[in-house]
Protein backbone atom coordinates (compact mmCIF):
# COMPACT_ATOMS: atom_id res chain seq x y z
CA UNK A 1 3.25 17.01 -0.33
CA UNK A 2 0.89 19.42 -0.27
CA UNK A 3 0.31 21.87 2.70
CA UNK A 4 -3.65 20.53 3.36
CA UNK A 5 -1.98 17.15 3.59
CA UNK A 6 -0.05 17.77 6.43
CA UNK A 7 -1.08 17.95 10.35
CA UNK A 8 0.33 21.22 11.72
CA UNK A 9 -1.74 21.90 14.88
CA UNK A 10 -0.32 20.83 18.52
CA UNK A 11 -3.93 20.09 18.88
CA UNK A 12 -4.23 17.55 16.16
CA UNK A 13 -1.07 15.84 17.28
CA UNK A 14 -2.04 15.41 21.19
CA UNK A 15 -5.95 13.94 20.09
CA UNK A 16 -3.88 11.38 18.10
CA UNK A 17 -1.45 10.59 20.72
CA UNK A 18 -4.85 10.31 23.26
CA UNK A 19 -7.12 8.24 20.99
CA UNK A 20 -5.26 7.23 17.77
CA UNK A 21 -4.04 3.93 17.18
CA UNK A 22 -0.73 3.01 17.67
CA UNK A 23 2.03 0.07 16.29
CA UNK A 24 5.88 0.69 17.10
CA UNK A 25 8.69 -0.93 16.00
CA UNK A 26 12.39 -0.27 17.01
CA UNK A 27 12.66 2.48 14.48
CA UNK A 28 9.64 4.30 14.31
CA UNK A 29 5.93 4.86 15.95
CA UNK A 30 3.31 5.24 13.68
CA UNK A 31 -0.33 6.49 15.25
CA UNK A 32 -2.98 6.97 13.38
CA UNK A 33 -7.09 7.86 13.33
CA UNK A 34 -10.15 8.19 10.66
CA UNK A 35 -10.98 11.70 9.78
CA UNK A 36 -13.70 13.04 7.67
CA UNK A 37 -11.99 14.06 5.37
CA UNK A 38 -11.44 11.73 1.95
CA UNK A 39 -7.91 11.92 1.89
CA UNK A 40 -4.39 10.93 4.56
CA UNK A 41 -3.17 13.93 6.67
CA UNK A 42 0.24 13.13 7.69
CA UNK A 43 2.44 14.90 10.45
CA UNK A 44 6.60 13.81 11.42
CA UNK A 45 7.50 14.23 15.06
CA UNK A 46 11.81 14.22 15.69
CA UNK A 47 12.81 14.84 18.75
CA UNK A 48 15.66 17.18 19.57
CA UNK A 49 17.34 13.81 21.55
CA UNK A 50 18.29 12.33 18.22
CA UNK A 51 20.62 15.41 17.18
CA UNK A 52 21.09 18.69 15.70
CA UNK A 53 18.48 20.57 13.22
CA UNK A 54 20.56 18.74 10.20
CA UNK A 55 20.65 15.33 11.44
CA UNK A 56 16.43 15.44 12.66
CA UNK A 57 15.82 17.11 9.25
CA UNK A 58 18.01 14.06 7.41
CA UNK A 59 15.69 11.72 9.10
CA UNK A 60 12.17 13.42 8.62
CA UNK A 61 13.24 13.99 5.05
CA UNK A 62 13.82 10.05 4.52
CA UNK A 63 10.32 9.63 6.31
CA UNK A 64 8.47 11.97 3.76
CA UNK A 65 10.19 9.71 1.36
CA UNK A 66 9.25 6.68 2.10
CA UNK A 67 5.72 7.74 2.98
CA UNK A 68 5.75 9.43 -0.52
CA UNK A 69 6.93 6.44 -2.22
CA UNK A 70 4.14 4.12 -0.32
CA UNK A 71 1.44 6.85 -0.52
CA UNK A 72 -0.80 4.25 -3.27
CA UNK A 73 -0.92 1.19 -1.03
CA UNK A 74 -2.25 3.17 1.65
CA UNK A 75 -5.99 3.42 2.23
CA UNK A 76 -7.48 7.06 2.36
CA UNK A 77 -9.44 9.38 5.11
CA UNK A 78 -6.53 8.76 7.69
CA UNK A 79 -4.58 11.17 10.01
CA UNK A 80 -1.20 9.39 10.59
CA UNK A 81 1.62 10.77 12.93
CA UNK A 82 5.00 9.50 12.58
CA UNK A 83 7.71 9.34 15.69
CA UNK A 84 11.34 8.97 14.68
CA UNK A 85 12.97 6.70 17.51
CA UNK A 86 16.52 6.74 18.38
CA UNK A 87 17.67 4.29 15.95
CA UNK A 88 15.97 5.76 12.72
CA UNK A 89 19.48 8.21 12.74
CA UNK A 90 21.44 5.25 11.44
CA UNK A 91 19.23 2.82 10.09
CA UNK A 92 19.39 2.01 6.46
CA UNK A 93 16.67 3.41 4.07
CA UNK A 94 15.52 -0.30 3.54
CA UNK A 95 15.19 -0.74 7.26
CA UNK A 96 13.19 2.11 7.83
CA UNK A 97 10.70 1.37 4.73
CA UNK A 98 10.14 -1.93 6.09
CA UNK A 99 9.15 -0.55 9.32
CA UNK A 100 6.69 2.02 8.38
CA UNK A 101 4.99 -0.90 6.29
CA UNK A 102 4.93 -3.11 9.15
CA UNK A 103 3.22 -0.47 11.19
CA UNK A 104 1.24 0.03 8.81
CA UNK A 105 0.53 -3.63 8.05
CA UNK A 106 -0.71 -3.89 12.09
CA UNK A 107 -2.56 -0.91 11.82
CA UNK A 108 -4.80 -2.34 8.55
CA UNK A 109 -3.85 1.03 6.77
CA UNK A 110 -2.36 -0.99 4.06
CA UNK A 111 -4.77 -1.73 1.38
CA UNK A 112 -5.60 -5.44 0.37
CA UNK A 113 -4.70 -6.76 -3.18
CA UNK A 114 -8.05 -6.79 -4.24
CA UNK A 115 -8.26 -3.01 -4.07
CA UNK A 116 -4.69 -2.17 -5.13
């Protein structure tokens, strides 16, 4: 991912948490908001309740993942957070990937078939 794709700033993360959207499901909680900008800034938020450095960074690496892997059904000019939940630690790779879609999917940051 490159680095102007991602949402670094404590300030960026708190205006989405304030005025973003927002669809949760029991594994994740995906907020999101249009920017100006014509492509998706993305930003991963583990909290240090789910485990040690190796198990948060396990589960924000399956996140980039999956967001990586579903990057071309997703419209453009978006920021998106993601919040790992509790249960993301042991929840299969399928689970999770259905989740973030279904957030997604509420959300209306999935494309439609007709512009796939």
């Amino acid at each position: 991912m490159k680095s102007r794709c991602t949402l670094k700033k404590n300030s960026d993360f708190r205006r989405l948490y304030a005025k973003g959207k927002s669809a949760a499901t029991p594994y994740l909680v995906v907020y999101c908001r249009r920017n100006r900008t014509g492509e998706n800034r993305l930003g991963y938020t583990v909290s240090t309740r789910l485990g040690h450095a190796v198990v948060r960074n396990r589960v924000r690496r399956r996140l980039r993942e999956i967001v990586r892997l579903n990057a071309p059904r997703l419209q453009t000019g978006w920021d998106i957070v993601i919040v790992a939940r509790g249960r993301a630690v042991e929840a299969p790779y399928r689970k999770l990937d259905a989740a973030f879609l279904g957030a997604c999917e509420k959300l209306g940051l999935v494309k439609k078939e007709a512009e796939a």
